[in-house]
C-alpha atoms as a PDB file:
ATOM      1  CA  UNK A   1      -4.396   2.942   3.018  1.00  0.00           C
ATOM      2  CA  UNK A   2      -2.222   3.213  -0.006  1.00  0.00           C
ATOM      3  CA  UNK A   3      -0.257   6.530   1.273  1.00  0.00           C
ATOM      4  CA  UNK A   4       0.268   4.368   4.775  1.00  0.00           C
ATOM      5  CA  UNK A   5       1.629   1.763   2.967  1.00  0.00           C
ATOM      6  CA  UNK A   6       3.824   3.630   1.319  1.00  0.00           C
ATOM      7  CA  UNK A   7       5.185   5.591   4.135  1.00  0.00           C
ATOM      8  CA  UNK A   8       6.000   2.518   5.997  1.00  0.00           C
ATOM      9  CA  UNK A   9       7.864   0.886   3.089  1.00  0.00           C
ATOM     10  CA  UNK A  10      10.030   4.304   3.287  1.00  0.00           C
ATOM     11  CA  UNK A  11      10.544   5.291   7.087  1.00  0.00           C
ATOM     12  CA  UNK A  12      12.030   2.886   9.079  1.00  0.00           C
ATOM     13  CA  UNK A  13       9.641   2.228  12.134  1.00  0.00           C
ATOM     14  CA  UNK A  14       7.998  -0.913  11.183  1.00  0.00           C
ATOM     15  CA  UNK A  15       7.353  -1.870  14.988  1.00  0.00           C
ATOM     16  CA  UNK A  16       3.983  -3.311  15.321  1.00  0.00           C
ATOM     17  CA  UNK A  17       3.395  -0.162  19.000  1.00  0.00           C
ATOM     18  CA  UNK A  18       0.488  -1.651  21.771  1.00  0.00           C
ATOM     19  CA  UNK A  19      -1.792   0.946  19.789  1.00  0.00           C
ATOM     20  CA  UNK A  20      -1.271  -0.650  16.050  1.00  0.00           C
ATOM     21  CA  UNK A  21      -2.269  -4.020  18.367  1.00  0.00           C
ATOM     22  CA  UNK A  22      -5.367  -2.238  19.586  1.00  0.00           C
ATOM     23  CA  UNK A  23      -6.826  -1.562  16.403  1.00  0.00           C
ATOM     24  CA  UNK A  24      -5.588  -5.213  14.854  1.00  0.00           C
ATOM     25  CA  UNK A  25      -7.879  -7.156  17.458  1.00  0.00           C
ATOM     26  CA  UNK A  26     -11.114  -5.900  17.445  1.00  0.00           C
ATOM     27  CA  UNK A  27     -13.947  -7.055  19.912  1.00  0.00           C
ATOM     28  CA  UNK A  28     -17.469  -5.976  20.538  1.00  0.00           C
ATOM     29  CA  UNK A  29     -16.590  -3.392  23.058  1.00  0.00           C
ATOM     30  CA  UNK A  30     -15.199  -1.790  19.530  1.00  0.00           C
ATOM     31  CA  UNK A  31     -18.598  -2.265  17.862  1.00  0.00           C
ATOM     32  CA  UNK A  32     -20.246  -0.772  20.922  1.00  0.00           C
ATOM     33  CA  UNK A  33     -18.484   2.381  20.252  1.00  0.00           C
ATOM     34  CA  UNK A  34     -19.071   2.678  17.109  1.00  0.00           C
ATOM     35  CA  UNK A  35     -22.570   2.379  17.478  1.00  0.00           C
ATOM     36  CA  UNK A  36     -22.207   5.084  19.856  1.00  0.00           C
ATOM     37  CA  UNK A  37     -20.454   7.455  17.329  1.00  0.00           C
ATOM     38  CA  UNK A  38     -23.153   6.684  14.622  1.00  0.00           C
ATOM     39  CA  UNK A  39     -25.752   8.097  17.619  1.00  0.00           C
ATOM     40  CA  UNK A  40     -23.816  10.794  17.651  1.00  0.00           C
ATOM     41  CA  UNK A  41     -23.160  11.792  14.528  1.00  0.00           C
ATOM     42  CA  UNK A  42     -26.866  10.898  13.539  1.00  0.00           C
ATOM     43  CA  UNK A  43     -27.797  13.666  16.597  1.00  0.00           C
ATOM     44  CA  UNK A  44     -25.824  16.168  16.188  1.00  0.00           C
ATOM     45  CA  UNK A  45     -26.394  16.297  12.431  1.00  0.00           C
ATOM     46  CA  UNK A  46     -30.625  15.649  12.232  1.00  0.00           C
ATOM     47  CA  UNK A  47     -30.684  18.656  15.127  1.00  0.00           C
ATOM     48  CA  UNK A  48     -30.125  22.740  14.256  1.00  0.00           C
ATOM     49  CA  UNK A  49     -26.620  22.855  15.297  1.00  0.00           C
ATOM     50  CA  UNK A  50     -23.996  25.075  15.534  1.00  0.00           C
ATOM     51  CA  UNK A  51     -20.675  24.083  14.075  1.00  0.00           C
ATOM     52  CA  UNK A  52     -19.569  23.125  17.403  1.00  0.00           C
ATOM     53  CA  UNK A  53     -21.814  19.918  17.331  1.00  0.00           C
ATOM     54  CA  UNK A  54     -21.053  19.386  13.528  1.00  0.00           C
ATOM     55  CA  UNK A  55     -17.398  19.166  14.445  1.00  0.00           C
ATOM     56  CA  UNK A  56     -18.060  16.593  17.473  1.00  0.00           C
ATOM     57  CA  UNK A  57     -19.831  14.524  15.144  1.00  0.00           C
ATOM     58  CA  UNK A  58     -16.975  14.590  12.587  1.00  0.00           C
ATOM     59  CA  UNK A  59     -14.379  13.845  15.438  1.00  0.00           C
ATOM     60  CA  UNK A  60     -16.323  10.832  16.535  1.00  0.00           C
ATOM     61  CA  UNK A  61     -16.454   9.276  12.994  1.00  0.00           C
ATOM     62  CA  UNK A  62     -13.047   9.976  11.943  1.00  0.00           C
ATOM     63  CA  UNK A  63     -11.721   8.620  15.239  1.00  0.00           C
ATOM     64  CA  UNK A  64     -13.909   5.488  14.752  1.00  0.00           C
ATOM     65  CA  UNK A  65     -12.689   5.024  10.569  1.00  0.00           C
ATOM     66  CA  UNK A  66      -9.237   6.645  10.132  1.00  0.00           C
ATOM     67  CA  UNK A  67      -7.072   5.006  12.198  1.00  0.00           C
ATOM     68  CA  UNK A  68      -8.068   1.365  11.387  1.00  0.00           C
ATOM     69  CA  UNK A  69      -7.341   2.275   7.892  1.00  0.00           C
ATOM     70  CA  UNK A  70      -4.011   3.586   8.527  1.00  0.00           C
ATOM     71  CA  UNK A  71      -3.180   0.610  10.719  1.00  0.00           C
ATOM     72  CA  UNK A  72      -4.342  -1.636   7.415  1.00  0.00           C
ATOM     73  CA  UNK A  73      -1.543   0.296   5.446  1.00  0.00           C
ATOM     74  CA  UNK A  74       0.709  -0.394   8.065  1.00  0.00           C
ATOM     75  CA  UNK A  75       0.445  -4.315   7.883  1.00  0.00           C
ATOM     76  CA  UNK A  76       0.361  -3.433   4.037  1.00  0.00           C
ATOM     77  CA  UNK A  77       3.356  -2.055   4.023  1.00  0.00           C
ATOM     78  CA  UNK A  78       5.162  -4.762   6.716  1.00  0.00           C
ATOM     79  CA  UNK A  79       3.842  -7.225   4.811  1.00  0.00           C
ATOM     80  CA  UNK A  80       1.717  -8.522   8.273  1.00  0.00           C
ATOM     81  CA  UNK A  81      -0.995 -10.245   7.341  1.00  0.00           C
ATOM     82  CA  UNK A  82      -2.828 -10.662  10.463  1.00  0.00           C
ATOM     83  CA  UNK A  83      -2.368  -6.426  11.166  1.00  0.00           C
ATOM     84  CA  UNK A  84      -3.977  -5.773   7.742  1.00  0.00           C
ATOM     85  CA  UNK A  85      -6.659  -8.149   8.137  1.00  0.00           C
ATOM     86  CA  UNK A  86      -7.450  -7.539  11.531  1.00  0.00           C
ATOM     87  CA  UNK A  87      -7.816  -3.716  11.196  1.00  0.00           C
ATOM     88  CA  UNK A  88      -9.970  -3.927   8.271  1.00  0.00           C
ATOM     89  CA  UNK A  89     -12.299  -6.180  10.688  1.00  0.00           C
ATOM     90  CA  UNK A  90     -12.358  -2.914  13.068  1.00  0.00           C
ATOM     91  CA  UNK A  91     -13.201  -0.378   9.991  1.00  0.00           C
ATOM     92  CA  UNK A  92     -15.660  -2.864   8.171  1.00  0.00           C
ATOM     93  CA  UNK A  93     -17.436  -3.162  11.811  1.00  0.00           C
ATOM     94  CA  UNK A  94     -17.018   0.353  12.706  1.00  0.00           C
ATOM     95  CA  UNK A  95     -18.488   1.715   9.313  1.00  0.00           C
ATOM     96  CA  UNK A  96     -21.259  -0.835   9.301  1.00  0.00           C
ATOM     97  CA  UNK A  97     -22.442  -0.158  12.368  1.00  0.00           C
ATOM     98  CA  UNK A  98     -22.391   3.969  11.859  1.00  0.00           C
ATOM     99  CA  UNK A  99     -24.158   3.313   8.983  1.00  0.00           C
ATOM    100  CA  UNK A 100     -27.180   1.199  10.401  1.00  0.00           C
ATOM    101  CA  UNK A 101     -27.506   3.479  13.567  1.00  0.00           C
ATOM    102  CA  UNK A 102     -27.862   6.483  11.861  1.00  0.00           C
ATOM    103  CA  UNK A 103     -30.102   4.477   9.280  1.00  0.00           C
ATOM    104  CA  UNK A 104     -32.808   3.713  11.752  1.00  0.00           C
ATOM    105  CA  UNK A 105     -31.969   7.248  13.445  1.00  0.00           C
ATOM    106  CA  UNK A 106     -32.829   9.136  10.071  1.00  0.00           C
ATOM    107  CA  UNK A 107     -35.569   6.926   9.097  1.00  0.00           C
ATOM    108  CA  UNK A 108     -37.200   6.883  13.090  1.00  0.00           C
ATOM    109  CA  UNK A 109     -37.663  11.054  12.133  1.00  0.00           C
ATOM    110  CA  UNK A 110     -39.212  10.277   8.823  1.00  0.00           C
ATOM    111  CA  UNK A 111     -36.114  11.232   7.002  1.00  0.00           C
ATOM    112  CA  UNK A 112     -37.095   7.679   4.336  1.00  0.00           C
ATOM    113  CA  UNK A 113     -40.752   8.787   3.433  1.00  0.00           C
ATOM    114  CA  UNK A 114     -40.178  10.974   0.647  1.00  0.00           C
ATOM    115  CA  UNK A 115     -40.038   9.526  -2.906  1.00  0.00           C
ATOM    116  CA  UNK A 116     -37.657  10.579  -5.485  1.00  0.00           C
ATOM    117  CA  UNK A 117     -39.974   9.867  -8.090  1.00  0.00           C
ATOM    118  CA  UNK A 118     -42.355  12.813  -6.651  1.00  0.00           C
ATOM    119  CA  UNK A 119     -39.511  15.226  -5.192  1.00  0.00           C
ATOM    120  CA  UNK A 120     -36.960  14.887  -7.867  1.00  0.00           C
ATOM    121  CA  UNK A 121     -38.964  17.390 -10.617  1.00  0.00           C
ATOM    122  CA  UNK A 122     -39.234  20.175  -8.440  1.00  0.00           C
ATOM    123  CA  UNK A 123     -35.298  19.558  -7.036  1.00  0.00           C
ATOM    124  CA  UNK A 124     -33.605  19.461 -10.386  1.00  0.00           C
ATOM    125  CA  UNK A 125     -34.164  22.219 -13.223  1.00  0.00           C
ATOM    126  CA  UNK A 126     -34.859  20.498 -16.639  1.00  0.00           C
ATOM    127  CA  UNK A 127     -31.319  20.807 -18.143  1.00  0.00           C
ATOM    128  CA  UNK A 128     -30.185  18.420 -15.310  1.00  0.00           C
ATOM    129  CA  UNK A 129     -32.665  15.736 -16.053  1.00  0.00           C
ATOM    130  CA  UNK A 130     -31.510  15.977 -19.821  1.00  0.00           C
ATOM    131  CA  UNK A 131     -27.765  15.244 -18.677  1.00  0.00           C
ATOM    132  CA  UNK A 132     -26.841  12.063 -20.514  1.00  0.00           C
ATOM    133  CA  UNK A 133     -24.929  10.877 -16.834  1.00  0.00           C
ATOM    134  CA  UNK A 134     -29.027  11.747 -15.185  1.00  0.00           C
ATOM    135  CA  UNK A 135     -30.633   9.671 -18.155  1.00  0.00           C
ATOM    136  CA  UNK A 136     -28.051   6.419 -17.879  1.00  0.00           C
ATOM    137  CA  UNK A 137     -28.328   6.505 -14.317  1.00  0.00           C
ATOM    138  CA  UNK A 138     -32.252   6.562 -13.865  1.00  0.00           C
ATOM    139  CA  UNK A 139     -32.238   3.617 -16.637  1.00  0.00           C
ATOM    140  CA  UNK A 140     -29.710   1.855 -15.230  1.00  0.00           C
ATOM    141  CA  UNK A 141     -30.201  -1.286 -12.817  1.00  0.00           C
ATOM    142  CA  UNK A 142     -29.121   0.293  -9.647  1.00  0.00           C
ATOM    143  CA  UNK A 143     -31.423   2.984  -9.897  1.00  0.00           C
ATOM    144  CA  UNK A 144     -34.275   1.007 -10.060  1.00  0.00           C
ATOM    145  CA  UNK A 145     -33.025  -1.490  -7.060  1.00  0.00           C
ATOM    146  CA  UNK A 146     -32.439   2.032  -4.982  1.00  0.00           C
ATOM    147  CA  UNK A 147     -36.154   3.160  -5.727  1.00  0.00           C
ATOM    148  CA  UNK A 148     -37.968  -0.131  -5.460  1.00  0.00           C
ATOM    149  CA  UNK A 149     -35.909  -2.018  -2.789  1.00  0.00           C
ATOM    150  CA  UNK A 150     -35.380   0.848  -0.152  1.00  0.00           C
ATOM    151  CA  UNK A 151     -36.051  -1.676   2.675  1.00  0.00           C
ATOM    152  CA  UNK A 152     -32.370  -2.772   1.516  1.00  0.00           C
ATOM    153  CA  UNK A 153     -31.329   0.630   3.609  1.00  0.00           C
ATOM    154  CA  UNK A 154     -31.997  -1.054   6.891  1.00  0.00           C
ATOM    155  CA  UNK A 155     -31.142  -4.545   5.686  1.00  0.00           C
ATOM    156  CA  UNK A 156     -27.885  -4.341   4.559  1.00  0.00           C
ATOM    157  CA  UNK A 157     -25.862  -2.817   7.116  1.00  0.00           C
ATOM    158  CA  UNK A 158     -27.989  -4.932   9.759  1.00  0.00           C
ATOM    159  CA  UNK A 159     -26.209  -7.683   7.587  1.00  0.00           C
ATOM    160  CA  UNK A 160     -22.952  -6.393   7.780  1.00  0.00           C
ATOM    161  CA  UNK A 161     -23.000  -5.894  11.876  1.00  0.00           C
ATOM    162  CA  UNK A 162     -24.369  -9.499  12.254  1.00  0.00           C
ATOM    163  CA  UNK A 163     -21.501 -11.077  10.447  1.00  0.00           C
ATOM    164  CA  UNK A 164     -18.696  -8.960  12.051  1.00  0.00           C
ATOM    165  CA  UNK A 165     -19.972  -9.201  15.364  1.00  0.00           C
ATOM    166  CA  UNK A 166     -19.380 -12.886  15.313  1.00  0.00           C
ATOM    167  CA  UNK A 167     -15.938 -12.820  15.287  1.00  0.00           C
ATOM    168  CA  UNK A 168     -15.968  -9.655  17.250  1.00  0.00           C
ATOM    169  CA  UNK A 169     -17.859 -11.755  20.662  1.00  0.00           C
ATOM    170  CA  UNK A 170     -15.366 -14.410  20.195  1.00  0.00           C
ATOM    171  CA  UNK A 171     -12.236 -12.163  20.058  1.00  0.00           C
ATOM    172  CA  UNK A 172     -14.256 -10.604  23.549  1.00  0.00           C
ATOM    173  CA  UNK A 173     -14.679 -13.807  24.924  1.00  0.00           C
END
């Protein structure tokens, strides 16, 4: 965001192109692919893939984060309010909704029944646990929210769609 910013401050196209305006109003036909890349991604990576699929996966997400971002610099660095804003509508609804589809994906294959409590001895060699960064973390708030309030997984991002996909219907409507 910063380096797109920057770049338009210094070049001199600042013209707001029909495909900066695509990504600066966002509906739920966006949201619907999105949720469509997260399937992806979630597929190709929870299956024995070559790096064929990997890549696909990879293409899908980065078409579906990066250029919303960039487009965010760009009303950054044009001082456009309504580009910046709008664009970080599409990325905060594309990432949320990547992240709860391949939540429930991961967790529909049983990827969220281990415990770390039980796995994390026979993952980490002694020397690791007696890091000081290992020790702060596993007494540190977060840790203990992560461990004890893994429902949060599902919750959160289910959260996040919700709210953007409010003003995404409207903008569709």
């Amino acid at each position: 965001v910063g380096l797109a910013a920057l770049m338009t401050m210094l070049l001199p196209f600042q013209e707001v192109t029909a495909e900066i305006l695509a990504r600066t109003q966002p509906t739920a036909l966006d949201l619907a692919v999105a949720l469509f890349c997260g399937l992806a991604a979630a597929f190709t990576t929870a299956r024995n893939a070559n790096d064929v699929f990997t890549a696909a996966a990879g293409t899908a997400i980065a078409i579906s984060l990066v250029p919303p971002l960039c487009v965010a610099g760009f009303g950054i660095g044009i001082a456009n309010a309504a580009v910046a804003t709008g664009s970080l509508l599409l990325f905060t609804a594309n990432l949320s909704a990547i992240i709860l589809v391949t939540d429930v994906f991961f967790l529909s294959l049983g990827f969220g029944r281990a415990h770390a409590e039980q796995v994390e001895p026979a993952a980490l060699r002694a020397e690791d646990r007696n890091t000081r960064l290992y020790r702060f973390f596993r007494s540190s708030g977060p840790a203990r929210i992560l461990t004890r309030w893994h429902h949060l997984r599902l919750v959160l991002p289910l959260l996040f769609v919700g709210l953007v996909s409010f003003p995404l219907s409207v903008a569709l409507e």
